[in-house]
C-alpha atoms as a PDB file:
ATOM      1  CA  UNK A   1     158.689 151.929  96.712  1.00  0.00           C
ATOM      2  CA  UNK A   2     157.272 151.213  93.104  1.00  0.00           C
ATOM      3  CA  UNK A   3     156.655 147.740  92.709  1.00  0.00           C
ATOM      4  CA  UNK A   4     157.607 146.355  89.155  1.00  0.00           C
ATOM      5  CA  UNK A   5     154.347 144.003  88.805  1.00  0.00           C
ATOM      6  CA  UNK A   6     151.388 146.569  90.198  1.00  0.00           C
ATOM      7  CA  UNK A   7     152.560 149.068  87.686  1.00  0.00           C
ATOM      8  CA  UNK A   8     153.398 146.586  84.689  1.00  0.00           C
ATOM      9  CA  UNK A   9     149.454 145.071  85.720  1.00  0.00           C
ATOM     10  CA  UNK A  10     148.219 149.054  85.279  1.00  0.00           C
ATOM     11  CA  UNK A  11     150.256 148.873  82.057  1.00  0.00           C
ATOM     12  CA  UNK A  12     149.390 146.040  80.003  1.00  0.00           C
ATOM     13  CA  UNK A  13     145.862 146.194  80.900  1.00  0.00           C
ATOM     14  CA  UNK A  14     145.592 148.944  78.390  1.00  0.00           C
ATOM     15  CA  UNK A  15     146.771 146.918  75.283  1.00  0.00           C
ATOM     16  CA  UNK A  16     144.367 146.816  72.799  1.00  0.00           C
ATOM     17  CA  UNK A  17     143.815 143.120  71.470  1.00  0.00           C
ATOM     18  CA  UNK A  18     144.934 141.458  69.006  1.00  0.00           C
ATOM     19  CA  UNK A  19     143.300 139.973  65.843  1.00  0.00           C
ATOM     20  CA  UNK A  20     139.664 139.638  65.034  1.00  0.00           C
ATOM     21  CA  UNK A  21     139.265 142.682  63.129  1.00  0.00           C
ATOM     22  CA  UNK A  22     140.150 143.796  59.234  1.00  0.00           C
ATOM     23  CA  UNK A  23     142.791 146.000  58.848  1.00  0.00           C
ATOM     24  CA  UNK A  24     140.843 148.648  56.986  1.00  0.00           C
ATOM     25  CA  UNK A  25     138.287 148.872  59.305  1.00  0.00           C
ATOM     26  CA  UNK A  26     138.698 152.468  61.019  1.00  0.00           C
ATOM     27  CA  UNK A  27     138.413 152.619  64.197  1.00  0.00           C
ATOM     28  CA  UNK A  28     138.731 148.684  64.191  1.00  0.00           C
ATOM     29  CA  UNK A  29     135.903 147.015  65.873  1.00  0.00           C
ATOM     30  CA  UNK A  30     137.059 143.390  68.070  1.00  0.00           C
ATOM     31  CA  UNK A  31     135.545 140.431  66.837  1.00  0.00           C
ATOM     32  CA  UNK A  32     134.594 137.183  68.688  1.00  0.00           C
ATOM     33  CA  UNK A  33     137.764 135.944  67.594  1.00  0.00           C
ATOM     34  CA  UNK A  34     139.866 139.132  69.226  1.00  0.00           C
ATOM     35  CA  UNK A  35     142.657 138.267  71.873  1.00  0.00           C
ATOM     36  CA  UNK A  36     143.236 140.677  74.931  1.00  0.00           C
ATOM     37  CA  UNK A  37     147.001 140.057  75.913  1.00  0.00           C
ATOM     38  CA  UNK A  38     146.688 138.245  79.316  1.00  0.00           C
ATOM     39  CA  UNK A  39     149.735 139.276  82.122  1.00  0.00           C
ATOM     40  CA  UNK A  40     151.229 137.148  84.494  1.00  0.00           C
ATOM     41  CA  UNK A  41     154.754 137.015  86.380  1.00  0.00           C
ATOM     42  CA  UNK A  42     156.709 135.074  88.683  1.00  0.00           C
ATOM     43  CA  UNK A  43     158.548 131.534  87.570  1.00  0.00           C
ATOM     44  CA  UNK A  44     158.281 128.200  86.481  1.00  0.00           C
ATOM     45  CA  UNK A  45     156.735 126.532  88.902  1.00  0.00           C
ATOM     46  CA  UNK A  46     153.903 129.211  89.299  1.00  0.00           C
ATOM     47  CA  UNK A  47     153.741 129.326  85.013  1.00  0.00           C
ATOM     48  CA  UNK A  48     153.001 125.686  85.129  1.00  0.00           C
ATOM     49  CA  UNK A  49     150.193 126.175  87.797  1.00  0.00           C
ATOM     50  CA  UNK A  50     148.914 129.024  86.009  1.00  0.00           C
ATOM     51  CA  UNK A  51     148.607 127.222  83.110  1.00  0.00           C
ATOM     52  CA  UNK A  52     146.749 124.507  84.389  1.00  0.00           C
ATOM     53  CA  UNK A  53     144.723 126.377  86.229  1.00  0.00           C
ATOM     54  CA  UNK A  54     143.569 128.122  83.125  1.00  0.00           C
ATOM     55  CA  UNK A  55     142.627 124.682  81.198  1.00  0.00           C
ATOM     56  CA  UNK A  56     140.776 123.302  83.915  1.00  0.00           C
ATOM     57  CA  UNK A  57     138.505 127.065  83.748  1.00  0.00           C
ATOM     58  CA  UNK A  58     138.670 126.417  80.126  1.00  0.00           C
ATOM     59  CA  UNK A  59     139.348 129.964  79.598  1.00  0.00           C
ATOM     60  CA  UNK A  60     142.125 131.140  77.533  1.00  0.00           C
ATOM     61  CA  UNK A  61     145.381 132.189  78.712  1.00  0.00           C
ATOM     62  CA  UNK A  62     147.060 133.222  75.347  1.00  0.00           C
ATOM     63  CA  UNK A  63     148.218 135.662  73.989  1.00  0.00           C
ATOM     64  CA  UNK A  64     150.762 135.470  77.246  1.00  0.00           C
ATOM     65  CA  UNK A  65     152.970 138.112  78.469  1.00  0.00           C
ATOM     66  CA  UNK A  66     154.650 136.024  81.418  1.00  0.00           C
ATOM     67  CA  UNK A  67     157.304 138.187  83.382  1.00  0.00           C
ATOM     68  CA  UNK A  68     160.121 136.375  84.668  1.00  0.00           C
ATOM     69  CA  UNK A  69     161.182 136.989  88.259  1.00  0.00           C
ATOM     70  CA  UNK A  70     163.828 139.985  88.047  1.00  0.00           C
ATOM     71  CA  UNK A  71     165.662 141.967  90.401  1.00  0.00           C
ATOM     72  CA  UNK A  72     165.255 145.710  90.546  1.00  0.00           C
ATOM     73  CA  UNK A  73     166.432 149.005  92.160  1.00  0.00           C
ATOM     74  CA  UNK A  74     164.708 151.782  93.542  1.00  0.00           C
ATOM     75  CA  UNK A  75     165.645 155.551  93.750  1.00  0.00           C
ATOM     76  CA  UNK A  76     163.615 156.960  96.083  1.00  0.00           C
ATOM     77  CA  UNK A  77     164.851 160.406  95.264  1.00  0.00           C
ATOM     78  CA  UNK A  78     163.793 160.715  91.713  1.00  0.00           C
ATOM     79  CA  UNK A  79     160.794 158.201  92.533  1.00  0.00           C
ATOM     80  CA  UNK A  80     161.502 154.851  89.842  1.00  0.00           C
ATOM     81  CA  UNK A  81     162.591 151.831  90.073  1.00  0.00           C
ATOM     82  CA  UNK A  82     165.418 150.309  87.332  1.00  0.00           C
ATOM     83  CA  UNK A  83     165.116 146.715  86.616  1.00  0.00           C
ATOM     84  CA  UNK A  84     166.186 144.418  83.111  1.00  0.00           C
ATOM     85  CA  UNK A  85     162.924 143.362  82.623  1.00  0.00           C
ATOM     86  CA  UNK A  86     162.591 139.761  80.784  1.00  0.00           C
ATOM     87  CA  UNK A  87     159.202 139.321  79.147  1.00  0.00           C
ATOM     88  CA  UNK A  88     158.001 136.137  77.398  1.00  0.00           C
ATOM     89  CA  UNK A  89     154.843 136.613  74.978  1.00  0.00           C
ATOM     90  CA  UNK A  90     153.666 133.034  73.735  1.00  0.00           C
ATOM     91  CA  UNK A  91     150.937 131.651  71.847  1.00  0.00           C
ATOM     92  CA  UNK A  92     149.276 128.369  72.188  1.00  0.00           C
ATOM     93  CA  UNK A  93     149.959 126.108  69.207  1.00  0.00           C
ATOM     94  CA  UNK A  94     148.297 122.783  68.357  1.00  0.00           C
ATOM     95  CA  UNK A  95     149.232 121.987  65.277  1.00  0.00           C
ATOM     96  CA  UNK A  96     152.718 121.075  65.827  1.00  0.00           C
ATOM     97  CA  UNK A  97     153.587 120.216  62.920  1.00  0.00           C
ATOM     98  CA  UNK A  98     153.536 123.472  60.976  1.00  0.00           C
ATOM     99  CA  UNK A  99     156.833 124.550  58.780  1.00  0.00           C
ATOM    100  CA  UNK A 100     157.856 127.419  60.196  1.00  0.00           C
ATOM    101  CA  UNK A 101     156.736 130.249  57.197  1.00  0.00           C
ATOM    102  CA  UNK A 102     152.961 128.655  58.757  1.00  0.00           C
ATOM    103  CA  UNK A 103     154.048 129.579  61.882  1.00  0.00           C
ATOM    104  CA  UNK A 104     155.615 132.398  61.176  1.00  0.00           C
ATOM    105  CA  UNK A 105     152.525 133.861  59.260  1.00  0.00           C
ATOM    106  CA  UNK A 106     149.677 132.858  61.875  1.00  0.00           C
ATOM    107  CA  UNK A 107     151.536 133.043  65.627  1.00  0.00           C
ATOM    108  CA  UNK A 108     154.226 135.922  64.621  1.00  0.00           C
ATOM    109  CA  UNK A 109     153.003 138.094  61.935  1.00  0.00           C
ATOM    110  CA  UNK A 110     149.564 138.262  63.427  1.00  0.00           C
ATOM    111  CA  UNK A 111     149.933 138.002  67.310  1.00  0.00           C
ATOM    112  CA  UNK A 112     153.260 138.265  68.907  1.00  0.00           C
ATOM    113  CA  UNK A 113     155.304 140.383  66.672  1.00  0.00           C
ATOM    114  CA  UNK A 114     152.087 142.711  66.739  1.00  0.00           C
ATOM    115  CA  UNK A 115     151.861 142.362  70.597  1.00  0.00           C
ATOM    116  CA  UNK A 116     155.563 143.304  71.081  1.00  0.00           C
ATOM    117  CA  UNK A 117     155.222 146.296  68.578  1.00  0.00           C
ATOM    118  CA  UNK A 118     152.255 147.358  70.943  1.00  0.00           C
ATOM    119  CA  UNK A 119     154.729 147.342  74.156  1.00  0.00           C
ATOM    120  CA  UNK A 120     157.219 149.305  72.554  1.00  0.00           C
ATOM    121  CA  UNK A 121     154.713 151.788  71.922  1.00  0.00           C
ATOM    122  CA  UNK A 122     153.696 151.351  75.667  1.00  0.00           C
ATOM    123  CA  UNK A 123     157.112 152.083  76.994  1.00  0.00           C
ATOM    124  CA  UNK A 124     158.182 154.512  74.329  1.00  0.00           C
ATOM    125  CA  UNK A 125     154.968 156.910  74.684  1.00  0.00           C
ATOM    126  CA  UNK A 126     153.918 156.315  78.510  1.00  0.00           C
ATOM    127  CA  UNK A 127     155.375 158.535  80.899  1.00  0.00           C
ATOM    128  CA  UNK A 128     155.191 155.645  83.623  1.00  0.00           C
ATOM    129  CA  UNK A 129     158.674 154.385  81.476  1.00  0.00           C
ATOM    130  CA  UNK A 130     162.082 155.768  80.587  1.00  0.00           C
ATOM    131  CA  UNK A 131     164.444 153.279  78.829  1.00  0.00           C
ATOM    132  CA  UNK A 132     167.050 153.724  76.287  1.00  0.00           C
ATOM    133  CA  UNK A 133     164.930 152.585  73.037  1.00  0.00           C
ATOM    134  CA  UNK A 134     166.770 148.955  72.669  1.00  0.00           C
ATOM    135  CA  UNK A 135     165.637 145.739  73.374  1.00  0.00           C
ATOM    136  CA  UNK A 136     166.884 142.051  72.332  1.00  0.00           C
ATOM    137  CA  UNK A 137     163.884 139.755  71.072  1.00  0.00           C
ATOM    138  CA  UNK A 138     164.474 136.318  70.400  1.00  0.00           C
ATOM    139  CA  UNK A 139     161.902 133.657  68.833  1.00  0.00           C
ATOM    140  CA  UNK A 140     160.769 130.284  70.000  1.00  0.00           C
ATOM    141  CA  UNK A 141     159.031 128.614  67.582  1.00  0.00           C
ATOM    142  CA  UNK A 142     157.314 125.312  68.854  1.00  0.00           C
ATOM    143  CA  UNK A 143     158.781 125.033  72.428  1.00  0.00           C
ATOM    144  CA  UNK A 144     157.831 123.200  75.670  1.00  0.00           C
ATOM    145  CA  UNK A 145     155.364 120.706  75.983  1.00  0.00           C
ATOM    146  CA  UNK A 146     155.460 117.920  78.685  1.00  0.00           C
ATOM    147  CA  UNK A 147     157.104 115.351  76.394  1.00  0.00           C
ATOM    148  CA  UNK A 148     160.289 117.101  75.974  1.00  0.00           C
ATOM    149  CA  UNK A 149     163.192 115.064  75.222  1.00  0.00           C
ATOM    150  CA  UNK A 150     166.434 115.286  76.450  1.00  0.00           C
ATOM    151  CA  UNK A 151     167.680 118.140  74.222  1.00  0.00           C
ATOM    152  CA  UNK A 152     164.914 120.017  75.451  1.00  0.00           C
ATOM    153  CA  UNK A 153     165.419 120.350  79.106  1.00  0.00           C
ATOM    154  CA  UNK A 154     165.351 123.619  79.420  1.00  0.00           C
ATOM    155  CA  UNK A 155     161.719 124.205  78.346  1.00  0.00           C
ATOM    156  CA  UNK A 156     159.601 124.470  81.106  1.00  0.00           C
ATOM    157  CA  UNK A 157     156.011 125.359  80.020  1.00  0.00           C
ATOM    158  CA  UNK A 158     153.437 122.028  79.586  1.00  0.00           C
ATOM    159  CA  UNK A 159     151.456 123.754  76.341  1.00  0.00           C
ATOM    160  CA  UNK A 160     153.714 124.091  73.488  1.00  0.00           C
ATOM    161  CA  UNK A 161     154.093 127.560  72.643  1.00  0.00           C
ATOM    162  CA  UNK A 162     155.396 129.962  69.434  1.00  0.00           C
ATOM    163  CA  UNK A 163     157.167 132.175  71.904  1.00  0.00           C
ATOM    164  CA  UNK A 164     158.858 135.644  71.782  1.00  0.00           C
ATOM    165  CA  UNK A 165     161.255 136.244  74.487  1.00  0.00           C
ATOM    166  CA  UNK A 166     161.869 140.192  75.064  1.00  0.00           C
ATOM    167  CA  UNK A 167     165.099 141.983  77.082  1.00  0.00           C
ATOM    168  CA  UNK A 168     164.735 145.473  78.269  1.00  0.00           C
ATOM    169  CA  UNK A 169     168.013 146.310  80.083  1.00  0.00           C
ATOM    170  CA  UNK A 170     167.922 149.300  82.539  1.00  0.00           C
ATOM    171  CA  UNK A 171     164.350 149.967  81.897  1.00  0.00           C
ATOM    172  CA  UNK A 172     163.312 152.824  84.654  1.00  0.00           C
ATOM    173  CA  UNK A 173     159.714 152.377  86.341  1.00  0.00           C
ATOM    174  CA  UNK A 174     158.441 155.274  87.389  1.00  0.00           C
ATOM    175  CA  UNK A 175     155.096 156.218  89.575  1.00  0.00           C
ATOM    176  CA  UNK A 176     153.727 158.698  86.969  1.00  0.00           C
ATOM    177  CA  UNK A 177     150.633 157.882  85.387  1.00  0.00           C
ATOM    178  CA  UNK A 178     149.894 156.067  81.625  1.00  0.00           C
ATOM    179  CA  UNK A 179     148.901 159.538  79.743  1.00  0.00           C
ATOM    180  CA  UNK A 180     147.159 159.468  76.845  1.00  0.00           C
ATOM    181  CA  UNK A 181     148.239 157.815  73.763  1.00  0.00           C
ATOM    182  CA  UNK A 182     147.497 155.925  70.838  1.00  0.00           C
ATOM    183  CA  UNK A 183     148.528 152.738  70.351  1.00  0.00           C
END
């Protein structure tokens, strides 16, 4: 049985982080101000105490890649799973009242759209994934916080987030390792 999580965990600790560096430097060296993609799963009641339990740490929890509970379906004769695997990458944001080309040019041109690029590479060029090539992304800018109002019921994070919500339908799972690739 391949478990969607263990192997996802294997996965994403391989992305390289985001930021900190100049663009012409080659190979590019982190900076202090770098951001390793952090990965977490499960739903909102565990996002909420994952979240606090990162401010109380003080430690960063952003950039985000937070799984939402799926269903998936194993073949034990060809050894993967196949699940539609719902991925949420989000950024912290404090200044909430940014227009949204600001937004666009510090959380999505430099982190998330970036960080999503760097999955597709991930499931295009590791033979640990077979999918189909398509995904559906849709942005969040400036959602959650605790003092949602009425409109905003469905948020459910406590930070307020720039947010990228990712769809892979039918992605297959497989037991084989990473390989070796560039990102």
């Amino acid at each position: 049985m391949i478990i969607v999580e263990e192997q996802l965990t294997k996965a994403f600790g391989t992305l390289p982080t985001l930021g900190g560096y100049p663009e012409i430097e080659e190979p590019p060296t982190p900076a202090v101000d770098a951001f390793q993609p952090v990965y977490k799963w499960g739903n909102e009641a565990h996002l909420i105490k994952q979240i606090k339990l990162f401010n109380e740490q003080g430690s960063s929890l952003y950039p985000l890649i937070y799984q939402l509970s799926n269903t998936d379906s194993d073949d034990a004769r060809k050894n993967y799973t196949t699940t539609d695997l719902v991925l949420i990458l989000a950024t912290r944001v404090t200044a909430t009242d940014l227009l949204n080309e600001n937004r666009w040019a510090m959380s999505y041109r430099n982190i998330l759209f970036p960080l999503a690029k760097n999955i597709e590479t991930l499931f295009k060029k590791s033979p640990m994934f077979v999918w189909d090539n398509e995904f559906k992304k849709t942005p969040y800018p400036n959602y959650g916080g605790e003092n949602n109002n009425e409109s905003d019921k469905k948020n459910f994070t406590i930070d307020i987030w720039d947010a990228l919500k990712l769809e892979f339908k039918g992605l297959k799972i497989t037991n084989n390792c990473l390989g070796n690739f560039k990102y």
